[in-house]
PDB file of N, CA and C in Angstrom:
ATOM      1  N   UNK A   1     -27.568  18.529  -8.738  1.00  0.00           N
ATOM      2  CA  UNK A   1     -27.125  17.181  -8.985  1.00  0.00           C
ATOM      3  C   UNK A   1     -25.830  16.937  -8.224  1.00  0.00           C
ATOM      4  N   UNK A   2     -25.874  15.975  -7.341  1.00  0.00           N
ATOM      5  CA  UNK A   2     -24.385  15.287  -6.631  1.00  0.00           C
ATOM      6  C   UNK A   2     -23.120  14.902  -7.149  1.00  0.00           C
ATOM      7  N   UNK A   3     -22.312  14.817  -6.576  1.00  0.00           N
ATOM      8  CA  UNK A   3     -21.371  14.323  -7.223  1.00  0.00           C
ATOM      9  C   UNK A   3     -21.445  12.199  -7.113  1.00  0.00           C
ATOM     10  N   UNK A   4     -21.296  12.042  -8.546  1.00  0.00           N
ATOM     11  CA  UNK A   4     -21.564  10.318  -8.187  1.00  0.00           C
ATOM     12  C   UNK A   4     -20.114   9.557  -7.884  1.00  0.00           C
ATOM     13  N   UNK A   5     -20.056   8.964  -7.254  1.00  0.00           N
ATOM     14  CA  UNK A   5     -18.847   8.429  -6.671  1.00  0.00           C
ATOM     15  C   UNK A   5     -18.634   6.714  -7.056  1.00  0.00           C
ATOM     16  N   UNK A   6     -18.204   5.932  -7.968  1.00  0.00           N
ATOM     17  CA  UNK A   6     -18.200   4.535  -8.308  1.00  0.00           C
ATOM     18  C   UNK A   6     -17.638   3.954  -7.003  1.00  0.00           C
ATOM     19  N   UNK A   7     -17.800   3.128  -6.912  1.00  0.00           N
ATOM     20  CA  UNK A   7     -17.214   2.020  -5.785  1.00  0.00           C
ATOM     21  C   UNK A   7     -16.676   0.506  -6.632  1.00  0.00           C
ATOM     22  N   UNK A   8     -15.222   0.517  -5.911  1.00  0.00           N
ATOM     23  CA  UNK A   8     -14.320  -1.013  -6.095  1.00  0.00           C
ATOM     24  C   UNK A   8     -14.711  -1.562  -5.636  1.00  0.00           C
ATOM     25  N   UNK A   9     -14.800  -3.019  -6.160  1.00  0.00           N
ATOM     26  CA  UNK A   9     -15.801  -4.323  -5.561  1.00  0.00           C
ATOM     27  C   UNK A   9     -14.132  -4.936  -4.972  1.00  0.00           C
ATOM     28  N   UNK A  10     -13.591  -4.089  -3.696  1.00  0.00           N
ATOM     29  CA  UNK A  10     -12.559  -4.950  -3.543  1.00  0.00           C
ATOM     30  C   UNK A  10     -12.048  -4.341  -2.142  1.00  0.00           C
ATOM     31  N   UNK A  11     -11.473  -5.125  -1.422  1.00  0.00           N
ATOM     32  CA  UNK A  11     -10.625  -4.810   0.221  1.00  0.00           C
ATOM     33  C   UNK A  11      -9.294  -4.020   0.286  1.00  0.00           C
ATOM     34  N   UNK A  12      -8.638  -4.514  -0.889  1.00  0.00           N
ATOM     35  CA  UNK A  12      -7.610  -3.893  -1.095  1.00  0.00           C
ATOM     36  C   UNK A  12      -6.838  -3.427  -2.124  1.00  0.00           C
ATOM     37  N   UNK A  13      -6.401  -2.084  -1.905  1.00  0.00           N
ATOM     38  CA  UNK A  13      -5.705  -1.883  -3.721  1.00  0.00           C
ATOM     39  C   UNK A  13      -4.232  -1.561  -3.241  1.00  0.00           C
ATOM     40  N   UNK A  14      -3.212  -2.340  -4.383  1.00  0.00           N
ATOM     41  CA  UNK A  14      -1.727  -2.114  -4.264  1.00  0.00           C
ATOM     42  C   UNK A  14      -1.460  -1.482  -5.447  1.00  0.00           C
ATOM     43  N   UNK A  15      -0.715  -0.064  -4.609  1.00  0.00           N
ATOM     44  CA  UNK A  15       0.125   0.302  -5.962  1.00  0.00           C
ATOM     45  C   UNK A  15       1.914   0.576  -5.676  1.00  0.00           C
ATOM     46  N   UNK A  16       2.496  -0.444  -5.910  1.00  0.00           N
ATOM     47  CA  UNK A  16       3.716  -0.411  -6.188  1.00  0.00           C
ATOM     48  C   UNK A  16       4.775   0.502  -7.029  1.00  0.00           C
ATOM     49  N   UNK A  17       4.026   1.244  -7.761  1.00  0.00           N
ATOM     50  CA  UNK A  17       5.087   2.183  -8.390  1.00  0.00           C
ATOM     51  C   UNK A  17       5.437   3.408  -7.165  1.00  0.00           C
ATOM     52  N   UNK A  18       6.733   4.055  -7.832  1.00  0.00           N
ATOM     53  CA  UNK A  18       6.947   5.009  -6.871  1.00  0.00           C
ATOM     54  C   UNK A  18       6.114   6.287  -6.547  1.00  0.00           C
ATOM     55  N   UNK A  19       6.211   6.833  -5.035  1.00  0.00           N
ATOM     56  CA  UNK A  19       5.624   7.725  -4.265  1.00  0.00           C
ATOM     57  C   UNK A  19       4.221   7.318  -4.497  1.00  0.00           C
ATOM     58  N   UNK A  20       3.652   6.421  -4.739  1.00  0.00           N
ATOM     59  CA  UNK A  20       2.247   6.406  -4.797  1.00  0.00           C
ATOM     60  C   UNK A  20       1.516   6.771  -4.001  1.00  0.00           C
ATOM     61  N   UNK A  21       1.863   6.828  -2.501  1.00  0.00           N
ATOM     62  CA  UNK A  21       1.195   7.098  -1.528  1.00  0.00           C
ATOM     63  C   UNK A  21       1.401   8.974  -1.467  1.00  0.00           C
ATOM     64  N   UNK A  22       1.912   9.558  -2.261  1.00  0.00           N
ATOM     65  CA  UNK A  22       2.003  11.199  -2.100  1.00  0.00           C
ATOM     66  C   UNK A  22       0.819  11.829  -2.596  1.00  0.00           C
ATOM     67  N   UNK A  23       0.897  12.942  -2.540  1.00  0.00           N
ATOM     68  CA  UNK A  23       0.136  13.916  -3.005  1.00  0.00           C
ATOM     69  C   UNK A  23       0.114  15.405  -3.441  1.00  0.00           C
ATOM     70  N   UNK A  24      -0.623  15.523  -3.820  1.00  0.00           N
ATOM     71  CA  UNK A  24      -0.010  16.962  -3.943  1.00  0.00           C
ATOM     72  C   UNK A  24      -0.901  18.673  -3.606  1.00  0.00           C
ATOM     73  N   UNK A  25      -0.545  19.047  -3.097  1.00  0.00           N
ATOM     74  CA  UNK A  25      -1.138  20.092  -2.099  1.00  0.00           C
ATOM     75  C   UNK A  25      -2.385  20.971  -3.380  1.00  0.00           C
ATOM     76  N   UNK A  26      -3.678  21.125  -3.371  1.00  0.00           N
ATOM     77  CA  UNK A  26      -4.501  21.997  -4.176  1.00  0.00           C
ATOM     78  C   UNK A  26      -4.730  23.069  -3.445  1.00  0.00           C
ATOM     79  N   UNK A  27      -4.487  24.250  -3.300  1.00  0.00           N
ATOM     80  CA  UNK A  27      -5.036  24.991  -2.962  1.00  0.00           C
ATOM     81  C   UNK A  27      -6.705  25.111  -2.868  1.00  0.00           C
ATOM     82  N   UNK A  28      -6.761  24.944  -1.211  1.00  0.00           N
ATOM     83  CA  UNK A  28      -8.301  24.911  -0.822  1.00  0.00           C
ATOM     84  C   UNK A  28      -9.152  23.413  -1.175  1.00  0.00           C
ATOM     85  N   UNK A  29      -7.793  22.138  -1.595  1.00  0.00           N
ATOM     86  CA  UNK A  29      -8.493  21.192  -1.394  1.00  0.00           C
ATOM     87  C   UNK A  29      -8.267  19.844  -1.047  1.00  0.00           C
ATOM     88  N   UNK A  30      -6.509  20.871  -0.156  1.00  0.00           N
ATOM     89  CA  UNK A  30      -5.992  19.890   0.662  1.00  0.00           C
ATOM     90  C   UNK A  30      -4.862  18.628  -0.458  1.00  0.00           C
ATOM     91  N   UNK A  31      -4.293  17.896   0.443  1.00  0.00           N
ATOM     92  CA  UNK A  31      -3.771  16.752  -0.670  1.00  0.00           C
ATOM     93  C   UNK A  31      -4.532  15.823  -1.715  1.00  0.00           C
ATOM     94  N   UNK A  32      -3.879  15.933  -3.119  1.00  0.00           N
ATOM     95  CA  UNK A  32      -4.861  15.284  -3.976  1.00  0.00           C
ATOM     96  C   UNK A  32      -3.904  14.294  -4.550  1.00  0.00           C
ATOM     97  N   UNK A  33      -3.725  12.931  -4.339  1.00  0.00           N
ATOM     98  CA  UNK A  33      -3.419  12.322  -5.477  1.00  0.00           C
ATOM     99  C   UNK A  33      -3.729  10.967  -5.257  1.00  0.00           C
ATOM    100  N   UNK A  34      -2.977   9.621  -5.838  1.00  0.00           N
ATOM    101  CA  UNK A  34      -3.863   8.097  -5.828  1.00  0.00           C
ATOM    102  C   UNK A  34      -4.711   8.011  -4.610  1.00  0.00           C
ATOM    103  N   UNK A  35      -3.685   8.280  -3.372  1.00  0.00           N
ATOM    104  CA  UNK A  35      -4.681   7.692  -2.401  1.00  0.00           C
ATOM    105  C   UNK A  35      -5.964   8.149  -2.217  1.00  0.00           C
ATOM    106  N   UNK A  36      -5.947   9.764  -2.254  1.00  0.00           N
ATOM    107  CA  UNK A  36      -7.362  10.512  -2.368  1.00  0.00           C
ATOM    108  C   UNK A  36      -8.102   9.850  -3.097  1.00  0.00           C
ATOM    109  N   UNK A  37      -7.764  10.061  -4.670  1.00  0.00           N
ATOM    110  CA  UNK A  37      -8.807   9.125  -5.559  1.00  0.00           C
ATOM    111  C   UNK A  37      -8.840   7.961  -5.136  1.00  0.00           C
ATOM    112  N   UNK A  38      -8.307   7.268  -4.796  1.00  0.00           N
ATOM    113  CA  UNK A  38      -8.858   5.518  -4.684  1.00  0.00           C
ATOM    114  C   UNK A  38      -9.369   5.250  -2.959  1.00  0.00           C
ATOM    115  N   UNK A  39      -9.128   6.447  -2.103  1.00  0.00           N
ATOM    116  CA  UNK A  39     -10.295   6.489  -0.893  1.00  0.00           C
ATOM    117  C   UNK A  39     -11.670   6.781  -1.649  1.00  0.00           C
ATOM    118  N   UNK A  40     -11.805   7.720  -2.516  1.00  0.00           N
ATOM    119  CA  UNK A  40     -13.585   8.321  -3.297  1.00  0.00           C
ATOM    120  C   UNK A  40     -14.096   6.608  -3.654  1.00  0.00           C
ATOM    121  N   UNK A  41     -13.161   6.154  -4.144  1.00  0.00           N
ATOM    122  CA  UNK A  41     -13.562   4.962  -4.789  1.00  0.00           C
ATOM    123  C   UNK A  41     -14.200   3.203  -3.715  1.00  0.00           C
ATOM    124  N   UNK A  42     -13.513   3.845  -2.896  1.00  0.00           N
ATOM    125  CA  UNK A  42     -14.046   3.137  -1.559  1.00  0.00           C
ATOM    126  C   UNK A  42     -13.055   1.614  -1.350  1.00  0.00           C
ATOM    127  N   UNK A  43     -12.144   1.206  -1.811  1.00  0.00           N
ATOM    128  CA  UNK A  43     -11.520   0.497  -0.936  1.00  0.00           C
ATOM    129  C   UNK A  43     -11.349   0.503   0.742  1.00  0.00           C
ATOM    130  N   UNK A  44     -10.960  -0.720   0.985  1.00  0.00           N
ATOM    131  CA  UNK A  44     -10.961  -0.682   2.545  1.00  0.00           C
ATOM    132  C   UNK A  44      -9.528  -0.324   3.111  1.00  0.00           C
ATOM    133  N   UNK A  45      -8.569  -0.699   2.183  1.00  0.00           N
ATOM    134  CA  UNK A  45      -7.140  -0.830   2.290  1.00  0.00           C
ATOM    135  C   UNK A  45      -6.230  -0.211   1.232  1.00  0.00           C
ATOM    136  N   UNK A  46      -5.105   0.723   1.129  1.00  0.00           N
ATOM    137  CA  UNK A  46      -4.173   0.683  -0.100  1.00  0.00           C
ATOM    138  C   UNK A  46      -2.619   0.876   0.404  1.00  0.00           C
ATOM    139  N   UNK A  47      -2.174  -0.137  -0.287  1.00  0.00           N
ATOM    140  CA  UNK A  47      -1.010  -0.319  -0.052  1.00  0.00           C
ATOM    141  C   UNK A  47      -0.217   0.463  -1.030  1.00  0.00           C
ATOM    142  N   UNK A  48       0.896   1.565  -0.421  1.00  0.00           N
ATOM    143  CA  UNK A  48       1.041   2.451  -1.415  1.00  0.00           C
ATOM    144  C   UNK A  48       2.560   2.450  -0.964  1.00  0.00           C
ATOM    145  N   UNK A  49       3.749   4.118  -1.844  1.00  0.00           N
ATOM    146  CA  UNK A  49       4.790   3.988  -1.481  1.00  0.00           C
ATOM    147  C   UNK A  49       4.834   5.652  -1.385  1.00  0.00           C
ATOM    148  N   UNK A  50       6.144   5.889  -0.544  1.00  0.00           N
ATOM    149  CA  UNK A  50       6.364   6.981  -0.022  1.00  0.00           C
ATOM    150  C   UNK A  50       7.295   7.569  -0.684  1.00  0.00           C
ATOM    151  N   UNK A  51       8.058   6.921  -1.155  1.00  0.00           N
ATOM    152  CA  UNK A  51       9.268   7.511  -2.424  1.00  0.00           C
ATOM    153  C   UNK A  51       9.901   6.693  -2.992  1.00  0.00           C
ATOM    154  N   UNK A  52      10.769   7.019  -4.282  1.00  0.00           N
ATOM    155  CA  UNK A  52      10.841   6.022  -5.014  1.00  0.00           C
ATOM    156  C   UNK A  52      11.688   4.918  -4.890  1.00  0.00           C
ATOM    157  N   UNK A  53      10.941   3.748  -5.363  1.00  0.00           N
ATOM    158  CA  UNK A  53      11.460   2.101  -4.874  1.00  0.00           C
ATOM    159  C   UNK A  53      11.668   1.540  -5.822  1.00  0.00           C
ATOM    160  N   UNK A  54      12.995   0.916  -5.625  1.00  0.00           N
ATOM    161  CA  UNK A  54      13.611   0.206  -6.665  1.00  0.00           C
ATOM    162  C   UNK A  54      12.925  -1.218  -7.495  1.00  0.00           C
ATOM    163  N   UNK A  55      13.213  -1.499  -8.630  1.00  0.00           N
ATOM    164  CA  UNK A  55      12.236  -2.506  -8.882  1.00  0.00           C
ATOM    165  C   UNK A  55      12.728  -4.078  -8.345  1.00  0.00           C
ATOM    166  N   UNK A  56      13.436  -4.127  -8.319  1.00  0.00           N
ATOM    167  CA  UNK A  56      13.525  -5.638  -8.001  1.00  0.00           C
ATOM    168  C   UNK A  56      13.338  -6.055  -6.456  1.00  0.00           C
ATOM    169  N   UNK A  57      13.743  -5.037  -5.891  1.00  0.00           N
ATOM    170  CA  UNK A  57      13.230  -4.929  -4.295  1.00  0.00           C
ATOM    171  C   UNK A  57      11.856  -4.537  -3.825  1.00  0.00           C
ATOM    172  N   UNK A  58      11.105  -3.782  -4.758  1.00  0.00           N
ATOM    173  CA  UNK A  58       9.618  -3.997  -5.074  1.00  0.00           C
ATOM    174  C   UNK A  58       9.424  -5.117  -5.070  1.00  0.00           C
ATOM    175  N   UNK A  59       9.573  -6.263  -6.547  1.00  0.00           N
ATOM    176  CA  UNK A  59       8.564  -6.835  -6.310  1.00  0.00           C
ATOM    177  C   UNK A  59       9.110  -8.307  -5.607  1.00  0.00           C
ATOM    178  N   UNK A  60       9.880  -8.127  -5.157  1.00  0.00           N
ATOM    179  CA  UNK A  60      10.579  -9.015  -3.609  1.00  0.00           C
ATOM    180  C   UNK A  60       9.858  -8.697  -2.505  1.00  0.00           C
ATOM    181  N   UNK A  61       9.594  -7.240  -2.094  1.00  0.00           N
ATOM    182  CA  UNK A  61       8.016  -7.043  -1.269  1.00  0.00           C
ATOM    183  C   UNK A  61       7.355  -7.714  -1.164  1.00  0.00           C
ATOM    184  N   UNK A  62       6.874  -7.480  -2.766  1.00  0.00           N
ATOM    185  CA  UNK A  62       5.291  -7.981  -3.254  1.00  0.00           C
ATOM    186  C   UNK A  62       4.939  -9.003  -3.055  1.00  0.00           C
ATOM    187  N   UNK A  63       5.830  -9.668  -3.524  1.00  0.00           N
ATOM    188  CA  UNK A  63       6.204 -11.347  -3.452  1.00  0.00           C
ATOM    189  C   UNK A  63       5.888 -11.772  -2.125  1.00  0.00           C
ATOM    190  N   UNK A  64       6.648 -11.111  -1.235  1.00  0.00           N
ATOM    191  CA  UNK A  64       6.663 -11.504   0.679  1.00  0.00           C
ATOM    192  C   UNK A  64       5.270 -11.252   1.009  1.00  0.00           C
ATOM    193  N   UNK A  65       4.450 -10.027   0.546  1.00  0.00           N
ATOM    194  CA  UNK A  65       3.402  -9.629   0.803  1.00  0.00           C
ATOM    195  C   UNK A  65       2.054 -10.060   0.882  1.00  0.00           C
ATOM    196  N   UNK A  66       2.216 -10.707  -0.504  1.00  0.00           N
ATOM    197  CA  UNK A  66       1.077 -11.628  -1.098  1.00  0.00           C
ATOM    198  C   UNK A  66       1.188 -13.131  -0.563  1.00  0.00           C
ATOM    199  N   UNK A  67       2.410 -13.618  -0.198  1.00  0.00           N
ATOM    200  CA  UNK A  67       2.684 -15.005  -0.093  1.00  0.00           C
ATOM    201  C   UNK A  67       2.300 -14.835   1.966  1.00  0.00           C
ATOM    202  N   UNK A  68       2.336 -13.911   2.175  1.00  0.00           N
ATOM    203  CA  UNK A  68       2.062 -13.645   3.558  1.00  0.00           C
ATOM    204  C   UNK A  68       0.046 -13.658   3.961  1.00  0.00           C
ATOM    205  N   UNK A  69      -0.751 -12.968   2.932  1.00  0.00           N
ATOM    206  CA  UNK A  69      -2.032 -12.432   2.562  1.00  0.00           C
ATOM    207  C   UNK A  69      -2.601 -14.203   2.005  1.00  0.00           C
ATOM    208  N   UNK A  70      -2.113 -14.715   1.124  1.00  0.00           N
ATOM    209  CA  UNK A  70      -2.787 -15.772   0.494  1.00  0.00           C
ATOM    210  C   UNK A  70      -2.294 -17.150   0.680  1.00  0.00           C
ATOM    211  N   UNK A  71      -1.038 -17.758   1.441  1.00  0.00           N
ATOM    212  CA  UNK A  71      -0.438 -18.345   1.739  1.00  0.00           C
ATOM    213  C   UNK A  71      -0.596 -18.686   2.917  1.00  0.00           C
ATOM    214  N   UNK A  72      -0.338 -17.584   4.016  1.00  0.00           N
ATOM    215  CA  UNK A  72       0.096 -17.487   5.901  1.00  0.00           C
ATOM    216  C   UNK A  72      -1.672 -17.024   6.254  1.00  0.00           C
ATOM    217  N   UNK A  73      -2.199 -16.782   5.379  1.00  0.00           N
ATOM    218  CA  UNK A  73      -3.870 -16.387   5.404  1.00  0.00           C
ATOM    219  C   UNK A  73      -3.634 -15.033   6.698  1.00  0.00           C
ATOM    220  N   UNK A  74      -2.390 -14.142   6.582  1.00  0.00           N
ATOM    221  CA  UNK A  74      -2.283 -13.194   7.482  1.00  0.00           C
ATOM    222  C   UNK A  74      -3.333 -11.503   6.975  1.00  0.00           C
ATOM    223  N   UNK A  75      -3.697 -10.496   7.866  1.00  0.00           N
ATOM    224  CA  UNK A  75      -4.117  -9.734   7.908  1.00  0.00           C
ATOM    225  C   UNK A  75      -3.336  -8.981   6.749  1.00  0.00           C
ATOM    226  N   UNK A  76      -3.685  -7.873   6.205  1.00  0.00           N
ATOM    227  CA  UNK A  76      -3.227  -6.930   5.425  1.00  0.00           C
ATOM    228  C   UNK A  76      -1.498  -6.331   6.200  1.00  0.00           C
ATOM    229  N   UNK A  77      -1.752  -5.659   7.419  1.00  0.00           N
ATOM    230  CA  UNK A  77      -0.893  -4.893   8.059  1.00  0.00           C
ATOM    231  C   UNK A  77      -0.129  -6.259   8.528  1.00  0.00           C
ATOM    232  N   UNK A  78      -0.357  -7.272   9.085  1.00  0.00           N
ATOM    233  CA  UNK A  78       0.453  -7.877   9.198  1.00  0.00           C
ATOM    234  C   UNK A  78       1.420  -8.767   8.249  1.00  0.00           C
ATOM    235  N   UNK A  79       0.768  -8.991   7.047  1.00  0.00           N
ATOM    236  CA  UNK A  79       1.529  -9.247   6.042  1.00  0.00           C
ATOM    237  C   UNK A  79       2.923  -8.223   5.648  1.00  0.00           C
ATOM    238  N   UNK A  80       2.502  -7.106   5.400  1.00  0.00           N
ATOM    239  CA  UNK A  80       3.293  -5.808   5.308  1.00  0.00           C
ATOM    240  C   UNK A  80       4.221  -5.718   5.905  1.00  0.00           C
ATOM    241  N   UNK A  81       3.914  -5.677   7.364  1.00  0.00           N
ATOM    242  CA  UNK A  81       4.787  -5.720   8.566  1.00  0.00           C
ATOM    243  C   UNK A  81       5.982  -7.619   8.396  1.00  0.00           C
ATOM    244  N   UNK A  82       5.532  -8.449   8.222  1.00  0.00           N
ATOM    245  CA  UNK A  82       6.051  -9.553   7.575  1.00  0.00           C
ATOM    246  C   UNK A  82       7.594  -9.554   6.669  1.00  0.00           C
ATOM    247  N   UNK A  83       6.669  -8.922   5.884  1.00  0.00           N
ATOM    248  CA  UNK A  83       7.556  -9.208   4.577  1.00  0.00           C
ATOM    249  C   UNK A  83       8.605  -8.244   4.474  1.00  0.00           C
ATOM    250  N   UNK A  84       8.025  -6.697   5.617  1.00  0.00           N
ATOM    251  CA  UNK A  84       9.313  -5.462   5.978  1.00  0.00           C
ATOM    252  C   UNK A  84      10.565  -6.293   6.542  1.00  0.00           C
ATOM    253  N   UNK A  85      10.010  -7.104   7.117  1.00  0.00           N
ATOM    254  CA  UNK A  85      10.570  -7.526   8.480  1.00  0.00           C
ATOM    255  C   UNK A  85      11.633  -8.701   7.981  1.00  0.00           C
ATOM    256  N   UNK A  86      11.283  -9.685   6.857  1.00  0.00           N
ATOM    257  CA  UNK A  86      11.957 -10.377   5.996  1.00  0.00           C
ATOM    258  C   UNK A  86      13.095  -9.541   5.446  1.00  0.00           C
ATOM    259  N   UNK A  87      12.858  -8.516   5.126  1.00  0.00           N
ATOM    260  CA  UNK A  87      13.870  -7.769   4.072  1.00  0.00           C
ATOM    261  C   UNK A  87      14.587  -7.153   4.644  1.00  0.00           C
ATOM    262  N   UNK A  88      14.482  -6.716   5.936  1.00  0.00           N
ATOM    263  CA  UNK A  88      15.188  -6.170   6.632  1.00  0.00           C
ATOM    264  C   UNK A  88      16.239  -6.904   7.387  1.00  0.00           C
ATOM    265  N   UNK A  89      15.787  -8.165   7.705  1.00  0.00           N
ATOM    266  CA  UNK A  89      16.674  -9.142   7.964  1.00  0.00           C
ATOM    267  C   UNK A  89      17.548 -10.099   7.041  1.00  0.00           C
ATOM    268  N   UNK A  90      17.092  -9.890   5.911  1.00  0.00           N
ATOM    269  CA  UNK A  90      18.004 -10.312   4.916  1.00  0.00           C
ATOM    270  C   UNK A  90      19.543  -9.766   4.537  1.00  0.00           C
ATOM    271  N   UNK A  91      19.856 -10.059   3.561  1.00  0.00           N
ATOM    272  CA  UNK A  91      20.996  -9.705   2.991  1.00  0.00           C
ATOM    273  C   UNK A  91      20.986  -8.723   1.834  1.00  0.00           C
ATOM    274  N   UNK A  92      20.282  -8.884   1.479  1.00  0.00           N
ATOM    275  CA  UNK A  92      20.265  -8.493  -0.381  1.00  0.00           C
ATOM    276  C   UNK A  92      19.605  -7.022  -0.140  1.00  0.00           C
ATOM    277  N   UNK A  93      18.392  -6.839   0.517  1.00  0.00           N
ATOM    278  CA  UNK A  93      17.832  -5.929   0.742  1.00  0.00           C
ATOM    279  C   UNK A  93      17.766  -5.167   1.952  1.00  0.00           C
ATOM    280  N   UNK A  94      18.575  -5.107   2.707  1.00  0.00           N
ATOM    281  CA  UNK A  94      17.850  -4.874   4.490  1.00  0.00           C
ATOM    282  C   UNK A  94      17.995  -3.089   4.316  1.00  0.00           C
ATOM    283  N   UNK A  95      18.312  -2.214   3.674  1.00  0.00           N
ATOM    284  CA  UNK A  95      18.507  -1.293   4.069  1.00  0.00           C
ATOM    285  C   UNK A  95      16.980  -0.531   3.922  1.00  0.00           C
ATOM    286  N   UNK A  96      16.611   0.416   4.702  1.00  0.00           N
ATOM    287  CA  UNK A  96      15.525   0.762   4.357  1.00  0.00           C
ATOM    288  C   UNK A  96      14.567   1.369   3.418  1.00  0.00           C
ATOM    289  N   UNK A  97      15.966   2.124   2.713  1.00  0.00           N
ATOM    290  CA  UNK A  97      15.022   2.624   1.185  1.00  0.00           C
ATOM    291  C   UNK A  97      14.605   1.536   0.320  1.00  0.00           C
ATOM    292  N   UNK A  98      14.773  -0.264   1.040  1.00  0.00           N
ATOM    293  CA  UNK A  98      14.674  -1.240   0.196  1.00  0.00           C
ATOM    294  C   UNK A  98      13.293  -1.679   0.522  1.00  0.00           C
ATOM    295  N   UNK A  99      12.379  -1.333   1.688  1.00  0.00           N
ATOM    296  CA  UNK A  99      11.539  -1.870   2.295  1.00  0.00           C
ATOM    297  C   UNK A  99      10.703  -0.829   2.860  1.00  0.00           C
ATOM    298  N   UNK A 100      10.780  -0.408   3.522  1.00  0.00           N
ATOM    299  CA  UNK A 100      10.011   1.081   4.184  1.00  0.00           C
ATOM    300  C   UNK A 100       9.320   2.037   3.508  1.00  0.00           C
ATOM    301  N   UNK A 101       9.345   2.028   2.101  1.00  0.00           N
ATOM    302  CA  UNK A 101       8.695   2.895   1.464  1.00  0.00           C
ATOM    303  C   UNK A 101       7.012   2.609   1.461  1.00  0.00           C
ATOM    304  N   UNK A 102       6.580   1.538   1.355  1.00  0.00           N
ATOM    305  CA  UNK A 102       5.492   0.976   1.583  1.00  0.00           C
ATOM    306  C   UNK A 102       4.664   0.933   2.884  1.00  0.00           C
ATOM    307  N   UNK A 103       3.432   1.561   2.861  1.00  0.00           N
ATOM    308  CA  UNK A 103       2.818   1.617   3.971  1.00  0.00           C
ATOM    309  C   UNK A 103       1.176   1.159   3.376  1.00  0.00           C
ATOM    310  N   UNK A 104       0.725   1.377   4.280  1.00  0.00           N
ATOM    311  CA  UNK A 104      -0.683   0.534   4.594  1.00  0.00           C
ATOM    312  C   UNK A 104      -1.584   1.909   5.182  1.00  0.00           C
ATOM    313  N   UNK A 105      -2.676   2.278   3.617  1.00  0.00           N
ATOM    314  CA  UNK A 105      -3.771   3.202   4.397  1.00  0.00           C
ATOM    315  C   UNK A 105      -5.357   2.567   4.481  1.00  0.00           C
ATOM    316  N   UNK A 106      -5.614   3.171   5.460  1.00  0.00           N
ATOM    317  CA  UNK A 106      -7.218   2.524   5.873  1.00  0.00           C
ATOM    318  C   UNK A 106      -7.442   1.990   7.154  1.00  0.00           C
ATOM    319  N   UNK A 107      -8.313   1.223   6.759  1.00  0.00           N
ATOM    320  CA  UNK A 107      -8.876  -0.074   7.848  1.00  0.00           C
ATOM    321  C   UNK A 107      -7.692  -1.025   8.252  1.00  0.00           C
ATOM    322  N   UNK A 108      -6.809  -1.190   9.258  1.00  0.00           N
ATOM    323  CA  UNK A 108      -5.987  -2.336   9.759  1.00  0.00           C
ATOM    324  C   UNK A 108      -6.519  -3.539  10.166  1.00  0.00           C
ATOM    325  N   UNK A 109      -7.969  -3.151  10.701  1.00  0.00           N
ATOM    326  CA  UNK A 109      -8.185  -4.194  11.794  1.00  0.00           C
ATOM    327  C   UNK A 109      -8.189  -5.469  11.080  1.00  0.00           C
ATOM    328  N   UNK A 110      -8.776  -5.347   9.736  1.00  0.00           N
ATOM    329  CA  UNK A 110      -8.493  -7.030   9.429  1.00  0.00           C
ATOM    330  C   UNK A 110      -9.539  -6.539   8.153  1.00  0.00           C
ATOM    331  N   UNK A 111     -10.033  -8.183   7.236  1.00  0.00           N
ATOM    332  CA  UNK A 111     -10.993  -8.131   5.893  1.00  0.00           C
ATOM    333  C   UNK A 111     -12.125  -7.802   6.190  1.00  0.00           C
ATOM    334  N   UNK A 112     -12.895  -6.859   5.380  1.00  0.00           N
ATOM    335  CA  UNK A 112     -14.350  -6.744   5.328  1.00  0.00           C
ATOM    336  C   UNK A 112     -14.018  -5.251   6.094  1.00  0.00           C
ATOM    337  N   UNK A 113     -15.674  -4.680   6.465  1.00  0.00           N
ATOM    338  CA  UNK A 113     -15.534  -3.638   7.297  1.00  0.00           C
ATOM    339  C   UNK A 113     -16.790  -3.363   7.839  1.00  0.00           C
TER     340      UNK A 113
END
C-alpha cells in the first residue's frame, strides 16, 4: 500500500510566523519541516520566513504583499519583491531583518501551473 498524499485546492500558502521556511536535518531524510510538508501537499507557491520576524513589520509585509497580489493584480514573486522593496525604502522599517526574511518557494513564473 502507497503512501496517500492529500492535495491543497490552492496556488499559494503564506506562513508568516518565524523561520517557517527552515528545517530540520533527519538523518537519511534530508530537511524536514513546513515547507517539506506543504510541498507533499502540493501547493504551487509558499511564502515562508528564514528567521525570526518581528510582528508588526510582518504584517506591514503582508499588508504590501497582498495589496500588491489582489489590488496591483501582480505575480506572486513580484508582489514579494514589491512590498521588500517598499520597506526597504521606507522609514520605519528599511533595515533588513525587517523585510528579507521572507522568501518565495516554488513555481515563480506566475498563477496556475
Amino acid at each position: 500500500m502507497g503512501f496517500w498524499t492529500p492535495s491543497i485546492p490552492t496556488d499559494l500558502v503564506v506562513l508568516s510566523g518565524c523561520e517557517t521556511a527552515l528545517g530540520k536535518n533527519l538523518r537519511g531524510k534530508g530537511s524536514w519541516g513546513s515547507p517539506t510538508a506543504f510541498s507533499m501537499l502540493a501547493p504551487h507557491r509558499l511564502l515562508a520566513t528564514l528567521w525570526p520576524v518581528e510582528d508588526q513589520a510582518t504584517a506591514e509585509l503582508i499588508q504590501r504583499f497582498y495589496h500588491g497580489l489582489l489590488h496591483d493584480g501582480l505575480r506572486p514573486s513580484a508582489a514579494l519583491r514589491q512590498a521588500q522593496t517598499e520597506m526597504r525604502l521606507g522609514r520605519r522599517w528599511h533595515l533588513p531583518n525587517d523585510w528579507a526574511a521572507f522568501v518565495l518557494q516554488g513555481d515563480w513564473s506566475g498563477w496556475g501551473g
